[in-house]
N, C-alpha and C. Protein backbone atom coordinates (compact mmCIF):
# COMPACT_ATOMS: atom_id res chain seq x y z
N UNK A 1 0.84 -1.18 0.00
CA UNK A 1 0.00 0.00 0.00
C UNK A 1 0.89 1.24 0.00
N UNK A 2 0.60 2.15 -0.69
CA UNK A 2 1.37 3.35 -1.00
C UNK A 2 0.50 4.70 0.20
N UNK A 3 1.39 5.03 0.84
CA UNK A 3 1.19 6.24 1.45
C UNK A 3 0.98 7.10 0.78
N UNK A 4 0.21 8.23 1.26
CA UNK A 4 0.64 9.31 0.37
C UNK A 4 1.64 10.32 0.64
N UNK A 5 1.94 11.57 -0.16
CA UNK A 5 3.03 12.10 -0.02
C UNK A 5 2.89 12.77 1.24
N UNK A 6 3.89 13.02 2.26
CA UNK A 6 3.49 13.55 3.21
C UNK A 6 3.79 15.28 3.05
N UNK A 7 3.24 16.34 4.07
CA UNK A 7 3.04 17.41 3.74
C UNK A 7 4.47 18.35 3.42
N UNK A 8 4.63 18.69 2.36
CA UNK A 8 5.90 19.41 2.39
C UNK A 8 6.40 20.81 2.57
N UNK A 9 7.02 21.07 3.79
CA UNK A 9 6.42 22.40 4.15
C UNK A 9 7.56 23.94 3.27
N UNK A 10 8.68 23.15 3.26
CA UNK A 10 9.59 24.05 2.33
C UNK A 10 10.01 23.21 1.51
N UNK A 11 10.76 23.69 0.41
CA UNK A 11 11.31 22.82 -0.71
C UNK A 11 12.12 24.55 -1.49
N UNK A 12 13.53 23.98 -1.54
CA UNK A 12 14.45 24.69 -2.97
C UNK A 12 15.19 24.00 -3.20
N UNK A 13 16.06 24.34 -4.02
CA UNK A 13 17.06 23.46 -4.60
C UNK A 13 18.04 22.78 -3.54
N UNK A 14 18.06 23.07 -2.56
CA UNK A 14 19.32 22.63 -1.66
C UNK A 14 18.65 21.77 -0.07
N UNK A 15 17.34 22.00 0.20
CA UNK A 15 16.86 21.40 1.50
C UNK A 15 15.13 20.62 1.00
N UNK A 16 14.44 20.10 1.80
CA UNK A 16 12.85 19.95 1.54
C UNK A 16 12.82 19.77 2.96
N UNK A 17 11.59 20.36 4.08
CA UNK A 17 11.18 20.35 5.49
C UNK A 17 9.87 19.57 5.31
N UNK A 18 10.13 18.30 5.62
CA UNK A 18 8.80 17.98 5.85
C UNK A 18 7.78 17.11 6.68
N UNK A 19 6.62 17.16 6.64
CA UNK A 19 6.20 16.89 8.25
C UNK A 19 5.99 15.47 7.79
N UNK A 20 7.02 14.67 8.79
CA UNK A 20 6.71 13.42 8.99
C UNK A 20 5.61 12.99 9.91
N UNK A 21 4.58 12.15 9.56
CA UNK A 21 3.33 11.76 10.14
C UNK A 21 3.83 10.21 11.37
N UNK A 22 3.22 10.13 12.30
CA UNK A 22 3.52 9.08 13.24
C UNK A 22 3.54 8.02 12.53
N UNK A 23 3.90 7.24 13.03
CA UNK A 23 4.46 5.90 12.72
C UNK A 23 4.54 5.59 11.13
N UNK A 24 5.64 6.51 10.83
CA UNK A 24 6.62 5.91 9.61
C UNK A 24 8.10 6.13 9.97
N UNK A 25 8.77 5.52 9.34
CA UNK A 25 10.11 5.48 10.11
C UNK A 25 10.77 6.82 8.98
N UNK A 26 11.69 7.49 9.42
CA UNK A 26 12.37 8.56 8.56
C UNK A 26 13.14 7.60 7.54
N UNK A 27 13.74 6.68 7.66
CA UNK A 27 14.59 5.54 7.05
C UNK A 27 14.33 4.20 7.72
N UNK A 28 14.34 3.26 6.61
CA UNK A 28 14.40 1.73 7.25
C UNK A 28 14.71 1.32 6.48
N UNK A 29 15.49 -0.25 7.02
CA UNK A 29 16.56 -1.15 6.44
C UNK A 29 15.62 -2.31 5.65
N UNK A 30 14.20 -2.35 5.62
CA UNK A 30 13.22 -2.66 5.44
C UNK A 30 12.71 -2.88 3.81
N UNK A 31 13.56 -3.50 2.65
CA UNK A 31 12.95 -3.25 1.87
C UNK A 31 11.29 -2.58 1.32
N UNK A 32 10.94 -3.89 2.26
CA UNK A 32 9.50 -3.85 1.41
C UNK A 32 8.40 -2.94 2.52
N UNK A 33 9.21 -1.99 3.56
CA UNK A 33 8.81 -0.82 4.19
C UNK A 33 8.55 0.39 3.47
N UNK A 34 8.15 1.52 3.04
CA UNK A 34 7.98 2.58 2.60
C UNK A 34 8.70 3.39 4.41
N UNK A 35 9.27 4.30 3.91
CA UNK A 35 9.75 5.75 4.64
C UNK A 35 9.56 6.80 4.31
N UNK A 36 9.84 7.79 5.11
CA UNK A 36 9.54 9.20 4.56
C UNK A 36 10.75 9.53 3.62
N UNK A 37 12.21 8.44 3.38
CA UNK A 37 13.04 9.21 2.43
C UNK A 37 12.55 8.52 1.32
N UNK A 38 12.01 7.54 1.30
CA UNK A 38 11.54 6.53 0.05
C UNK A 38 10.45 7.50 -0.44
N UNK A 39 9.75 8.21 0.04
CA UNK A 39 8.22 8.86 -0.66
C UNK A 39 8.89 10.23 -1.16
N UNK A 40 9.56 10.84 -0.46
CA UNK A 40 10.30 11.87 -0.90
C UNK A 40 10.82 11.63 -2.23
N UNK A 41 11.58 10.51 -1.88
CA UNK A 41 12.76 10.32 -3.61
C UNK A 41 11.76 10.07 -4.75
N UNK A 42 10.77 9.35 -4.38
CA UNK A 42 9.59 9.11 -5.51
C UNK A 42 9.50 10.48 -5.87
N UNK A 43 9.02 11.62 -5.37
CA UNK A 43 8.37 12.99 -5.09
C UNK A 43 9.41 13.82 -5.78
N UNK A 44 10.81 13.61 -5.84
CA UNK A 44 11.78 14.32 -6.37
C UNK A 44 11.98 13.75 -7.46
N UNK A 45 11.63 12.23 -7.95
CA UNK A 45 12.02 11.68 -9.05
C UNK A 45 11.02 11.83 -10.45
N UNK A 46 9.98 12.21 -9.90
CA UNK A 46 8.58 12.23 -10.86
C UNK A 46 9.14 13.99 -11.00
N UNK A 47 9.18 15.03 -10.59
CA UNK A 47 9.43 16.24 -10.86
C UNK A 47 10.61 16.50 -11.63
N UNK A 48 11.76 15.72 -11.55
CA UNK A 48 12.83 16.10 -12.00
C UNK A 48 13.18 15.18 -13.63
N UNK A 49 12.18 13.67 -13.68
CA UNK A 49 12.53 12.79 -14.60
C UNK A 49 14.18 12.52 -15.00
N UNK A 50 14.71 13.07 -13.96
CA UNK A 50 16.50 12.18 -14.13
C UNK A 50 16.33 10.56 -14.15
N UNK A 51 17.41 9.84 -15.00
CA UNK A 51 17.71 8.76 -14.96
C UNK A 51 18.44 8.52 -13.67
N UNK A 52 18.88 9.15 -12.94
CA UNK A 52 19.56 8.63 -11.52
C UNK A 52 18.76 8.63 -10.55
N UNK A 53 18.70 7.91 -9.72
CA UNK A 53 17.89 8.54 -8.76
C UNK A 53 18.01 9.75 -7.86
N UNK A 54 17.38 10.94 -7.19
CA UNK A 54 18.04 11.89 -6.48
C UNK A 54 18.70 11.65 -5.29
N UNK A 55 19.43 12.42 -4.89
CA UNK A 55 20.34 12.65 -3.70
C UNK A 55 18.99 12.95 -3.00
N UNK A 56 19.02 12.32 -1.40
CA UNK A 56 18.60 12.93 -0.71
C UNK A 56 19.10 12.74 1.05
N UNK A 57 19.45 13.05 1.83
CA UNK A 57 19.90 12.97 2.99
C UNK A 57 19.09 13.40 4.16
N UNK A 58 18.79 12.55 5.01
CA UNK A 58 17.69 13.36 6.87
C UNK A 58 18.92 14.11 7.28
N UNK A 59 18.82 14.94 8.00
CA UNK A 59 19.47 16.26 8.61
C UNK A 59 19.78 15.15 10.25
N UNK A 60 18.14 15.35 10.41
CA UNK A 60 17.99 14.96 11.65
C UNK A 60 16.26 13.68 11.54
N UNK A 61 16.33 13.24 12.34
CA UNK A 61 15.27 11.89 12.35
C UNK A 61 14.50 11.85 13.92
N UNK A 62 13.54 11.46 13.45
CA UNK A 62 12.41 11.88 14.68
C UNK A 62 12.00 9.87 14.77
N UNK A 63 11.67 9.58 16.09
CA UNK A 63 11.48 8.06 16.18
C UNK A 63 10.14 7.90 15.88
N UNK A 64 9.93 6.29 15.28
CA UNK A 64 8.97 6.13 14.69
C UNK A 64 7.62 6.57 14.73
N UNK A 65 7.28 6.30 16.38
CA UNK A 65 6.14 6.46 16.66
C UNK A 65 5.46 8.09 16.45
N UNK A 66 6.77 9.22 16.65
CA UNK A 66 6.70 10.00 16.46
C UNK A 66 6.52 11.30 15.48
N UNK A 67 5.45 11.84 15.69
CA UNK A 67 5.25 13.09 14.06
C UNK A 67 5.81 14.39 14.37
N UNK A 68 6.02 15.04 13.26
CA UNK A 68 7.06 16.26 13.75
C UNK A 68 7.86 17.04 12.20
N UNK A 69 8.48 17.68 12.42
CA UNK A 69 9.39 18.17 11.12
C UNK A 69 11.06 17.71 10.93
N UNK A 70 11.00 17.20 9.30
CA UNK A 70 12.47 16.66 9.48
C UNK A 70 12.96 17.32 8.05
N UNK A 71 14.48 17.23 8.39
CA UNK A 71 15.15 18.39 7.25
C UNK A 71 16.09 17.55 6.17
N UNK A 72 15.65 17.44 5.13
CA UNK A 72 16.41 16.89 4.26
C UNK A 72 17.32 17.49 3.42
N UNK A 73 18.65 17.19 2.95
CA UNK A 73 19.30 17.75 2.20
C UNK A 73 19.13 16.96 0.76
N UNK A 74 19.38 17.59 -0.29
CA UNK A 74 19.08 17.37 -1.68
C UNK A 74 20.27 17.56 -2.28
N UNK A 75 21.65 17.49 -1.52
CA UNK A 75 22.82 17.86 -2.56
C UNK A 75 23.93 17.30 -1.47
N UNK A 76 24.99 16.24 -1.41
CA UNK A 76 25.93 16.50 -1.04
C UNK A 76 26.74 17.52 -0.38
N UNK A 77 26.67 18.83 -0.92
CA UNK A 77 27.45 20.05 -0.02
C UNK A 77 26.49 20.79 0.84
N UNK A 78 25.10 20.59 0.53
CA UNK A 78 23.89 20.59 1.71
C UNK A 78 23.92 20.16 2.65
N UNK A 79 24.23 18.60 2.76
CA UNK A 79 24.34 17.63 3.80
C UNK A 79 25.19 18.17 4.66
N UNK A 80 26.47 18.04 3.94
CA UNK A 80 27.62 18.20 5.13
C UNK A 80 27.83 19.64 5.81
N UNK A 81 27.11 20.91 5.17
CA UNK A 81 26.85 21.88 5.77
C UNK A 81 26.10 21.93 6.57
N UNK A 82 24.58 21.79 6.54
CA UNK A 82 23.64 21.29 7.07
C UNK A 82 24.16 20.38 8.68
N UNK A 83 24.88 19.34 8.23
CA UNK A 83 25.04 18.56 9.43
C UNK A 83 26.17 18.81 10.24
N UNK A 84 26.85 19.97 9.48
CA UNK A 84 27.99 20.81 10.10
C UNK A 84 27.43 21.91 11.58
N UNK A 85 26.44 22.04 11.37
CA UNK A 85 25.19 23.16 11.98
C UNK A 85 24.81 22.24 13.43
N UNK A 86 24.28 21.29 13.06
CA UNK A 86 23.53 20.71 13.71
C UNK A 86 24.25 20.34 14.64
N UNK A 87 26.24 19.72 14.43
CA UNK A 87 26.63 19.28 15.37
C UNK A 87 27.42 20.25 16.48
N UNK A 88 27.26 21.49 15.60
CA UNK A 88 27.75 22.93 16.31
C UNK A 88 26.98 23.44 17.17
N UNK A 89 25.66 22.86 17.43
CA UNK A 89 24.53 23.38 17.88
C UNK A 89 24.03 24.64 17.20
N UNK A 90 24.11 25.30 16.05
CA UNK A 90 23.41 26.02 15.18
C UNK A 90 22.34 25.79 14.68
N UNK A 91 22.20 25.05 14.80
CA UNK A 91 20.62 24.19 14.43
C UNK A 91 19.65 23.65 15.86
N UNK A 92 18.59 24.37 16.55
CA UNK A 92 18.27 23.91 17.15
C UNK A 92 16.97 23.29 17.19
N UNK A 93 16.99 21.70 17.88
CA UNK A 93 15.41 20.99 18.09
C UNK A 93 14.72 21.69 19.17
N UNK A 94 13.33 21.74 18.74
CA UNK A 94 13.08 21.86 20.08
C UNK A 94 11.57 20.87 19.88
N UNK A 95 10.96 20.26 20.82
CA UNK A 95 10.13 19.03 20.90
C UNK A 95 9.22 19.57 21.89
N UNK A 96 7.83 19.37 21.59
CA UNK A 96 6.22 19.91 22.23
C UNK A 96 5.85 18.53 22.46
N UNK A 97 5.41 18.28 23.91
CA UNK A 97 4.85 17.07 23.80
C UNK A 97 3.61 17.09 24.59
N UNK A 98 2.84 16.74 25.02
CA UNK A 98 2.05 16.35 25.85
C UNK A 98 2.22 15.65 26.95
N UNK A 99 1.91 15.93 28.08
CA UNK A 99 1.58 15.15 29.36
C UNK A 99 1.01 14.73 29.91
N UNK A 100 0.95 13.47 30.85
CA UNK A 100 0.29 13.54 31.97
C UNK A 100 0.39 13.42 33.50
N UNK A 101 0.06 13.82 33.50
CA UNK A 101 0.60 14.11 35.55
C UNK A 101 0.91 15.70 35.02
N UNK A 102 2.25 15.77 36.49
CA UNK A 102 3.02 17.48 36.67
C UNK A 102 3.83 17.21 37.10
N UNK A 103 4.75 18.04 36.64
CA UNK A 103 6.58 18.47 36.78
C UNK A 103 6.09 19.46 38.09
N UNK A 104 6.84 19.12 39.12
CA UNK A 104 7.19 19.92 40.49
C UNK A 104 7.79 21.45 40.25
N UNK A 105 8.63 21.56 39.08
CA UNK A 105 8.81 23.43 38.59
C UNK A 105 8.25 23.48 37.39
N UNK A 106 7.89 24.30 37.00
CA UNK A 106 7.47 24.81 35.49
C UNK A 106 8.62 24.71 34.12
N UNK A 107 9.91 24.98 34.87
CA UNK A 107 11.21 24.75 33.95
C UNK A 107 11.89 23.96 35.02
N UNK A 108 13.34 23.17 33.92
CA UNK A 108 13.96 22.76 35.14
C UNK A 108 14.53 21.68 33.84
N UNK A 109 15.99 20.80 34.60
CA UNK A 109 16.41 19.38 33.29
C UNK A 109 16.46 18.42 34.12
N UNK A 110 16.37 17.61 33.97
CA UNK A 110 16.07 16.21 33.53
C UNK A 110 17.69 15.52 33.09
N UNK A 111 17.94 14.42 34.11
CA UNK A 111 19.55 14.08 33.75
C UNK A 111 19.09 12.55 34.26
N UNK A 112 19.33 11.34 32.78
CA UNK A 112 19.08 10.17 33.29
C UNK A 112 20.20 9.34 32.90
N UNK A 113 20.16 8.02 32.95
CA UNK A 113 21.21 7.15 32.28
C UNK A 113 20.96 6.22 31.68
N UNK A 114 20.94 6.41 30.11
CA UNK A 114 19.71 5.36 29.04
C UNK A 114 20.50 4.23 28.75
N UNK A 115 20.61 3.02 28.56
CA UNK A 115 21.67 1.97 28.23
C UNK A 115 20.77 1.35 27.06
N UNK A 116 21.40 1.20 26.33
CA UNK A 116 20.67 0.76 24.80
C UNK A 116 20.64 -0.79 24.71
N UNK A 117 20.11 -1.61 24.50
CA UNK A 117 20.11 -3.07 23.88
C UNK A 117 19.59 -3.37 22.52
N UNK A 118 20.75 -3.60 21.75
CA UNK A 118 20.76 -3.50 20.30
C UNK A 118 20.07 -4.09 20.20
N UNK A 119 19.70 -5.69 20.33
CA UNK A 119 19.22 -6.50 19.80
C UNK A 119 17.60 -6.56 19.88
N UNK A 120 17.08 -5.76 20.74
CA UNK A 120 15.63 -5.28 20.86
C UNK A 120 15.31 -3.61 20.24
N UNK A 121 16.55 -3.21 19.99
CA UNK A 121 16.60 -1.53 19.68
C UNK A 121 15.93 -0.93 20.55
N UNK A 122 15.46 -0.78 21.70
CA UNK A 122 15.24 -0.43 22.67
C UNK A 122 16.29 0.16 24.10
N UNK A 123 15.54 1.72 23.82
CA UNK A 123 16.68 1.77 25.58
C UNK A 123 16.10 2.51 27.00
N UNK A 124 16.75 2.00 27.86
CA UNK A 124 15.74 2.49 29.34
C UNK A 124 16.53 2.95 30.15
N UNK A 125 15.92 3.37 31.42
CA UNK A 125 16.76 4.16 32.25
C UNK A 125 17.56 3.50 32.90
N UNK A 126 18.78 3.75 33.50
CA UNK A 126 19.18 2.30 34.04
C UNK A 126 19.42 3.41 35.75
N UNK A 127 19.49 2.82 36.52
CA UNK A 127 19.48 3.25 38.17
C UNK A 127 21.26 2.75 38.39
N UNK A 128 21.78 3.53 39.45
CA UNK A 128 23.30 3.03 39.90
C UNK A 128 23.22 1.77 40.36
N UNK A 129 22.32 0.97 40.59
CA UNK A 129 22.51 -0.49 41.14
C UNK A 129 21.88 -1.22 39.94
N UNK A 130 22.12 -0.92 38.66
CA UNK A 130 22.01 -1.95 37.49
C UNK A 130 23.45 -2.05 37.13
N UNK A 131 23.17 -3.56 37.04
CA UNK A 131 24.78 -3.85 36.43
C UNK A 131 25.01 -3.10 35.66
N UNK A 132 24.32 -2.73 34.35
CA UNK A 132 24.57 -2.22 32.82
C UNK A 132 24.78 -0.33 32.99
N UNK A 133 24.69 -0.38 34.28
CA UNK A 133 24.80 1.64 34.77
C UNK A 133 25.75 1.82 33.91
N UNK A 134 26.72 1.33 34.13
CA UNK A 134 28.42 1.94 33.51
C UNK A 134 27.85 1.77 32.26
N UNK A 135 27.71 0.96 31.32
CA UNK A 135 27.75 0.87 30.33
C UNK A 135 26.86 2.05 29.87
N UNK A 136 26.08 2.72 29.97
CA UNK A 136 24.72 3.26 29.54
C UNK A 136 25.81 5.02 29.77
N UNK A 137 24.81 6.09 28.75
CA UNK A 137 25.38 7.07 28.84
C UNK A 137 24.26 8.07 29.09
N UNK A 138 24.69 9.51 29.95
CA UNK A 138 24.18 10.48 30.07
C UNK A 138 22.78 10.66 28.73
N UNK A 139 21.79 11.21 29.66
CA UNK A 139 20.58 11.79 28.91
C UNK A 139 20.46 12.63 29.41
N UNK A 140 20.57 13.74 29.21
CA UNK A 140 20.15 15.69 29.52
C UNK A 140 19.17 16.23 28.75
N UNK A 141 17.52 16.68 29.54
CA UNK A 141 17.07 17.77 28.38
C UNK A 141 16.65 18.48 29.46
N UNK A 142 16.43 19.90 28.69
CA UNK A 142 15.60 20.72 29.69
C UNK A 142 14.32 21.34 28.84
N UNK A 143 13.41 21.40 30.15
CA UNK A 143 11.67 21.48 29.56
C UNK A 143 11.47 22.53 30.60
N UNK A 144 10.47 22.75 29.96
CA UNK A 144 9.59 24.11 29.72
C UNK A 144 7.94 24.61 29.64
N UNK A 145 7.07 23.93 30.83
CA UNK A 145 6.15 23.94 30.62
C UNK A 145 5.31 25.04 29.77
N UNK A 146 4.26 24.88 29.19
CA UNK A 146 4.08 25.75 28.19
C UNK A 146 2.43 25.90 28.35
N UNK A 147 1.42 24.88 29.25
CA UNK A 147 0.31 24.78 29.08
C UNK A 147 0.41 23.84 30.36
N UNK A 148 -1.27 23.62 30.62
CA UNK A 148 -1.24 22.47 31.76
C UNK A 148 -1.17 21.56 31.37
N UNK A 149 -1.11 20.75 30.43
CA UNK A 149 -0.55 19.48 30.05
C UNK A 149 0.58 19.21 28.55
N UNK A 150 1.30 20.49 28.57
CA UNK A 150 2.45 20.97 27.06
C UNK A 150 3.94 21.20 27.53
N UNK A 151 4.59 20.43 26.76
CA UNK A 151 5.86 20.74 27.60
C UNK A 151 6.77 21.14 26.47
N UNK A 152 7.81 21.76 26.15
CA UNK A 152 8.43 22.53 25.06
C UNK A 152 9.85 21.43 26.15
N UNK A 153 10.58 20.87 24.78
CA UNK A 153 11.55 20.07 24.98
C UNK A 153 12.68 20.60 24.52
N UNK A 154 13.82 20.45 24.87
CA UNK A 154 15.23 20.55 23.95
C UNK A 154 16.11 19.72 24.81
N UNK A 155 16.49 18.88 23.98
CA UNK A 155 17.35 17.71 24.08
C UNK A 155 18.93 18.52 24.14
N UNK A 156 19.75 18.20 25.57
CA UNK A 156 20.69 18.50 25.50
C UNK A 156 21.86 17.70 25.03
N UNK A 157 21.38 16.51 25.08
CA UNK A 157 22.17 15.25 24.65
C UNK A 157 21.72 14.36 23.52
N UNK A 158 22.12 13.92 22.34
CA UNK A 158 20.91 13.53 21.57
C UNK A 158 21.59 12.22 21.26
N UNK A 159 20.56 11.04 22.53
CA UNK A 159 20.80 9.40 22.69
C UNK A 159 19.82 8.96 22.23
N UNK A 160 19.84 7.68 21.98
CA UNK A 160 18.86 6.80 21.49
C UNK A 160 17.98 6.68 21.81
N UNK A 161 16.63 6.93 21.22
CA UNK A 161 15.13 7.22 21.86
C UNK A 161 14.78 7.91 23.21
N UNK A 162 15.73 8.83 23.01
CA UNK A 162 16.04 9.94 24.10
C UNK A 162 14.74 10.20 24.76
């Protein structure tokens, strides 16, 4: 089954911003999966009719379950500029989520210790009396309540299903 194109909010010659819808993956190893770079390249390939297929590169990638805006580059010297930004912190995320319950301050961060297990791709918090503590690395964000149940995110550390 073919998705349709998802909404594209900028597009020029050098980037396309566009809103990835929940549960599609930005990329998967998945042949017979559709992604948001697979619908894109269709989307660039029908407009442009090149025999190659187009360049296209995620900036940055949002997890599956998750909808949101993601930045693609369309050129090789895009990319590596682009991802030149991002690792300078010139480029900043920032993440709206919803809650439930309440945060004890209105602002304030959040410092955990996520340990990844490849083989489930899954990662959790780990406490100082888990064996796997050491192994597992810093998670930092700081939030920002925004509403009684809205929280404005920015990831200070950017780990695996942070």
């Amino acid at each position: 089954m073919t998705r349709p194109l998802p909404v594209i909010l900028y597009e020029d010659d050098s980037v396309i911003v566009a809103m990835k819808p929940a549960n599609l993956a930005v990329q998967t190893k998945r042949i017979e999966e559709e992604d948001l770079c697979s619908l894109l390249r269709k989307h660039l390939a029908q407009e442009n009719k090149k025999k190659q297929p187009p360049y296209l590169a995620p900036i940055n990638r949002l997890d599956q379950p998750v909808r949101g805006l993601v930045l693609f580059a369309k050129t090789r010297a895009a990319a590596a500029n682009l991802s030149g930004q991002l690792s300078s912190h010139q480029i900043e995320k920032i993440y709206r989520a919803r809650i439930f319950g309440q945060f004890e301050k209105k602002e304030g961060t959040i410092r955990d210790r996520l340990c990844k297990d490849a083989q489930t791709n899954v990662s959790r918090v780990t406490l100082p009396s888990d064996p796997e503590y050491e192994m597992g690395k810093d998670a930092i964000l700081s939030y920002e309540m925004t509403g009684e149940d809205t929280v404005k995110i920015r990831l200070l550390t950017g780990r695996h299903h942070q």
